[in-house]
C-alpha atoms as a PDB file:
ATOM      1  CA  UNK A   1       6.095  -3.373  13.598  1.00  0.00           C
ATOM      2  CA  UNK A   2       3.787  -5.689  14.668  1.00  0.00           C
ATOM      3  CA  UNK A   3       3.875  -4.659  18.302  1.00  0.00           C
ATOM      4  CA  UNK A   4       2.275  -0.985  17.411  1.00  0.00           C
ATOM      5  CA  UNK A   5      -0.913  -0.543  17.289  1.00  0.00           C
ATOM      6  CA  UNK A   6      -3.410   0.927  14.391  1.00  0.00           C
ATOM      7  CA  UNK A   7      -4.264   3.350  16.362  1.00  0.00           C
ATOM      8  CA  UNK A   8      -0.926   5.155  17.765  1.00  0.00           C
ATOM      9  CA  UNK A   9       0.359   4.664  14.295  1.00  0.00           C
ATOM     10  CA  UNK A  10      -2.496   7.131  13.511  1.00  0.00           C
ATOM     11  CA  UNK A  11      -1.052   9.614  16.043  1.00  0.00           C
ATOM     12  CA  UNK A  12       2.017   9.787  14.295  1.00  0.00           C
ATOM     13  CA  UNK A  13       2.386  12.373  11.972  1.00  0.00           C
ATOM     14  CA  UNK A  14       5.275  11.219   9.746  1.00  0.00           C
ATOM     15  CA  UNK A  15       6.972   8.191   8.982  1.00  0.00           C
ATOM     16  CA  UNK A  16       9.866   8.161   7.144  1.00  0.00           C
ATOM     17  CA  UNK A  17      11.175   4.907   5.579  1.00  0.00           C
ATOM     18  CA  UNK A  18      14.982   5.295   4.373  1.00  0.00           C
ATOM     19  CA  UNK A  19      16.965   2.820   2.553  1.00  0.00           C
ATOM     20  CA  UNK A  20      20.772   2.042   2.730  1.00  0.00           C
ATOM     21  CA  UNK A  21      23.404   4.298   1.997  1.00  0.00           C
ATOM     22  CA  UNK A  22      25.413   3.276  -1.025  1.00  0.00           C
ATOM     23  CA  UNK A  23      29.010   4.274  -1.173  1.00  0.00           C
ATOM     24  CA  UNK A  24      28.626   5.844  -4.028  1.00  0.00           C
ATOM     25  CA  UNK A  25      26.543   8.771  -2.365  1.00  0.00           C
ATOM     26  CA  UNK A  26      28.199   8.811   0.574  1.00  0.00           C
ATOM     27  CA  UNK A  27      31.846   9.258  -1.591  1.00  0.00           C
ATOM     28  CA  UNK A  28      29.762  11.940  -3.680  1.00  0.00           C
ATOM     29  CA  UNK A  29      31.966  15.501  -3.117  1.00  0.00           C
ATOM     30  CA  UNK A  30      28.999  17.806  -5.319  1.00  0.00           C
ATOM     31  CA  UNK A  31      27.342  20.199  -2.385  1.00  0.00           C
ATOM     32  CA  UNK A  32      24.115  19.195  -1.149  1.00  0.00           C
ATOM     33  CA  UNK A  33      21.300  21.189  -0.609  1.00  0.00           C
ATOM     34  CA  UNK A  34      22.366  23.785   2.269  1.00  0.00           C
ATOM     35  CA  UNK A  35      20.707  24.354   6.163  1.00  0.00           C
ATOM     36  CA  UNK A  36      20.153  27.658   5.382  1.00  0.00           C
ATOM     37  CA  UNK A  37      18.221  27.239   1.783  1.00  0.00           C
ATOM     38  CA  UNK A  38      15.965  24.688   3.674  1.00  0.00           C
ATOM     39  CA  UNK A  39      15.499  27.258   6.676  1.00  0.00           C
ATOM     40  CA  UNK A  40      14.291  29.476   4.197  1.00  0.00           C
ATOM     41  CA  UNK A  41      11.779  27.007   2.754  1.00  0.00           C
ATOM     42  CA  UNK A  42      10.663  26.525   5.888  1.00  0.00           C
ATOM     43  CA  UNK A  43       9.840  30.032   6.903  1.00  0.00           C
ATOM     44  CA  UNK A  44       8.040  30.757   3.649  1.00  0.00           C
ATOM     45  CA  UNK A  45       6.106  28.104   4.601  1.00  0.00           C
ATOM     46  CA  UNK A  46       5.166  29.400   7.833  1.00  0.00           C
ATOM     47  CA  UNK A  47       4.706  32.734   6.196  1.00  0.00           C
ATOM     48  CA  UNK A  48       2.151  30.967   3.650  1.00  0.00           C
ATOM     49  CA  UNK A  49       0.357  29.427   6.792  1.00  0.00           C
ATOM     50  CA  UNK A  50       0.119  32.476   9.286  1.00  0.00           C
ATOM     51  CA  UNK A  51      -1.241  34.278   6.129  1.00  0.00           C
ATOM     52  CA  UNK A  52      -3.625  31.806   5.302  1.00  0.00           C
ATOM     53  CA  UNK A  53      -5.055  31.009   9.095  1.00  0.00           C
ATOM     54  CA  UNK A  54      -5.002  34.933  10.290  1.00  0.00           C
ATOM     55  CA  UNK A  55      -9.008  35.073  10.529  1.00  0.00           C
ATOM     56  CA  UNK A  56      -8.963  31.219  11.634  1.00  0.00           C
ATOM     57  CA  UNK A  57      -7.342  31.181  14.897  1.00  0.00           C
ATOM     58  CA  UNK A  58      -4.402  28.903  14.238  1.00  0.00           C
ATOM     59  CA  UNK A  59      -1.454  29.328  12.762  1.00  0.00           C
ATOM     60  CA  UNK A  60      -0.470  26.371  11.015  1.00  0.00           C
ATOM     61  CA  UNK A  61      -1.507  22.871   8.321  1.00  0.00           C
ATOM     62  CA  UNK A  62      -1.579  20.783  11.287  1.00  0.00           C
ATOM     63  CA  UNK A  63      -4.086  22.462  13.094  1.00  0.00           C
ATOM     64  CA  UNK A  64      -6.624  22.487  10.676  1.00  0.00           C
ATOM     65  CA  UNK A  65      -9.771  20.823  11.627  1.00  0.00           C
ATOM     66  CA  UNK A  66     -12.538  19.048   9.023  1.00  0.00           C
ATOM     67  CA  UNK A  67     -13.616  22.247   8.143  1.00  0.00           C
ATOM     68  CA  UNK A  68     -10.494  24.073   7.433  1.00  0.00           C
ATOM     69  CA  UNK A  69      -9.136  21.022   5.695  1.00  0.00           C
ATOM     70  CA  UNK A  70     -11.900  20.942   3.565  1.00  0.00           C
ATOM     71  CA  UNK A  71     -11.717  24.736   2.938  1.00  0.00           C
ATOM     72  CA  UNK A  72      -8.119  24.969   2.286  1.00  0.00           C
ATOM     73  CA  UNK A  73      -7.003  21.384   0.984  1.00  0.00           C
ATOM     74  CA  UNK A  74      -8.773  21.627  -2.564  1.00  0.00           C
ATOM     75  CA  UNK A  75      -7.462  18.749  -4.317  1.00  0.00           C
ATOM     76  CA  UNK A  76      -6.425  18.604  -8.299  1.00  0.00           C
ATOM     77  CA  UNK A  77      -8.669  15.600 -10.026  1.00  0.00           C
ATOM     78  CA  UNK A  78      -5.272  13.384 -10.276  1.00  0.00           C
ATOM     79  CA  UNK A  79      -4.737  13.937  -6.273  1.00  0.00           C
ATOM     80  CA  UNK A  80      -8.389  12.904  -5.629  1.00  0.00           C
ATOM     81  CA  UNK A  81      -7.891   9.475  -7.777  1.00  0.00           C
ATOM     82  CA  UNK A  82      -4.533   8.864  -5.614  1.00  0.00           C
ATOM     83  CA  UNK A  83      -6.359   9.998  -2.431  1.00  0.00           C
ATOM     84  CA  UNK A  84      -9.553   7.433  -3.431  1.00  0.00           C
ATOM     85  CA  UNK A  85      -7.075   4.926  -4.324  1.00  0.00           C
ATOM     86  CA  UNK A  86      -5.779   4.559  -1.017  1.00  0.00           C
ATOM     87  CA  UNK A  87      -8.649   4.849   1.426  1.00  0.00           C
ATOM     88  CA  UNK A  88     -10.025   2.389  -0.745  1.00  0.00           C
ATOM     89  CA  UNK A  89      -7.788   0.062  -1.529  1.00  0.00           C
ATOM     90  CA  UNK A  90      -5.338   0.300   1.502  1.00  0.00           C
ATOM     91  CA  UNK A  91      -8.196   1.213   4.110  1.00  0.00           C
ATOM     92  CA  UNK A  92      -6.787   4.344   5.407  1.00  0.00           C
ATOM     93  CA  UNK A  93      -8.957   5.802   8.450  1.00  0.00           C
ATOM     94  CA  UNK A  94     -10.072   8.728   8.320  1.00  0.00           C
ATOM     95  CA  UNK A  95      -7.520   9.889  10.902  1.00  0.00           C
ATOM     96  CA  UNK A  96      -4.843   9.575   8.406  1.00  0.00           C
ATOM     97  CA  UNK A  97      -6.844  10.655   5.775  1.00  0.00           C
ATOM     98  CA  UNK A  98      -7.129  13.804   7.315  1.00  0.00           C
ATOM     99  CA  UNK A  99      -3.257  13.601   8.023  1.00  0.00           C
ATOM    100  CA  UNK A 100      -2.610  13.224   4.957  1.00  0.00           C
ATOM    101  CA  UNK A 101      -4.662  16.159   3.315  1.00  0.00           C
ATOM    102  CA  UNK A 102      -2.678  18.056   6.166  1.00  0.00           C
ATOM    103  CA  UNK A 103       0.801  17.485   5.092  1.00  0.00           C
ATOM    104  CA  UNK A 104       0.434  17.376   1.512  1.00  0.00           C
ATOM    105  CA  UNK A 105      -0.988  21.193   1.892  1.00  0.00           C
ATOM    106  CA  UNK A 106       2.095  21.614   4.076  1.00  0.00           C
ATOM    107  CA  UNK A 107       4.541  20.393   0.859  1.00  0.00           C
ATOM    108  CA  UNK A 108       1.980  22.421  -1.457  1.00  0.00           C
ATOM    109  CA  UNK A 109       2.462  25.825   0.470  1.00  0.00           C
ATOM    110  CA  UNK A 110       6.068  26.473  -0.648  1.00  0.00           C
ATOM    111  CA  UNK A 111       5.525  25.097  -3.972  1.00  0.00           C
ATOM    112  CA  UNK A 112       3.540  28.126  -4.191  1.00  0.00           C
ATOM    113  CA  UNK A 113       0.779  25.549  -5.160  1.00  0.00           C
ATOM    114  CA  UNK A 114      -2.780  26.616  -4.462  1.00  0.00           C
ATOM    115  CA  UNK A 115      -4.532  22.957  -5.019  1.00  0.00           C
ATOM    116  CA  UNK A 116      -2.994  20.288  -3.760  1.00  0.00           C
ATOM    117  CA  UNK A 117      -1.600  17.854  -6.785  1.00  0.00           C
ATOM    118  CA  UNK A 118      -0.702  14.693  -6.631  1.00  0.00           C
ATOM    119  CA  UNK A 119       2.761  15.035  -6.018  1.00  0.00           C
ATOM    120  CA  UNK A 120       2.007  16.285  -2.976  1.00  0.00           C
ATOM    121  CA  UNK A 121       0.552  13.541  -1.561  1.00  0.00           C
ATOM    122  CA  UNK A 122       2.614  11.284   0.529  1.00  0.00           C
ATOM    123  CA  UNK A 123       1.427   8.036   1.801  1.00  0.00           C
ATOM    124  CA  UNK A 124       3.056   7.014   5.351  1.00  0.00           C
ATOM    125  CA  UNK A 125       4.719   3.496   4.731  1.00  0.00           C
ATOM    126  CA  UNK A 126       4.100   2.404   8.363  1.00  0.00           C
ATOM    127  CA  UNK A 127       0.322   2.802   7.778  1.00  0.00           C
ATOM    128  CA  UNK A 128       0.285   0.094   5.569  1.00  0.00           C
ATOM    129  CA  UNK A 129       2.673  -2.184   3.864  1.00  0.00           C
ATOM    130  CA  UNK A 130       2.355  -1.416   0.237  1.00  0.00           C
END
């Protein structure tokens, strides 16, 4: 980790951190959620988005410049404290700020969430170690 830059770590739009597999879920026989169920998450989604950007000229969250962001990422008050909290306290750029805004309206849209709530905001472990 310490070999990557600030910088290109801001470039990268999601980090996932996983943890080990235990047997136990691995052994687990109940049905998980299926490919198809998630497609269709997906595509509402995109739906939401296309909708949403039609007079904007994109298509999609991760387009969105400052402006849009600011016009379509309206926060709840408990999103704002968690938002403050870590640009604050962690010293998130403003790059991921503004990656962050993005993909939490991305996990808001087929929610069928309007504001963004603090749920939906997802902090990117290889940002900072936390």
């Amino acid at each position: 980790m310490g070999k990557i830059s600030g910088p290109l770590l801001d470039r990268i739009y999601i980090h996932i951190e996983l943890p080990s597999i235990k047997y136990k879920a691995l052994a687990d026989t109940k049905d998980a959620e299926s490919s198809a169920v998630i497609k269709e998450r997906v595509e509402k989604a995109q739906v939401i988005q296309r909708e949403r950007f039609k007079s904007e000229g994109i298509f999609y969250n991760s387009s969105m410049n400052t402006k849009l962001i600011k016009k379509y990422c309206v926060l709840e008050d408990a999103a704002k404290e968690l938002l403050k909290m870590a640009m604050t306290e962690l010293g998130f750029s403003a790059r991921v700020y503004d990656k962050i805004l993005k993909a939490a309206r991305t996990i808001a849209d087929p929610a069928g969430s309007d504001n963004i709530l603090a749920g939906h905001i997802q902090y990117r472990g290889l940002d900072k170690q936390w």
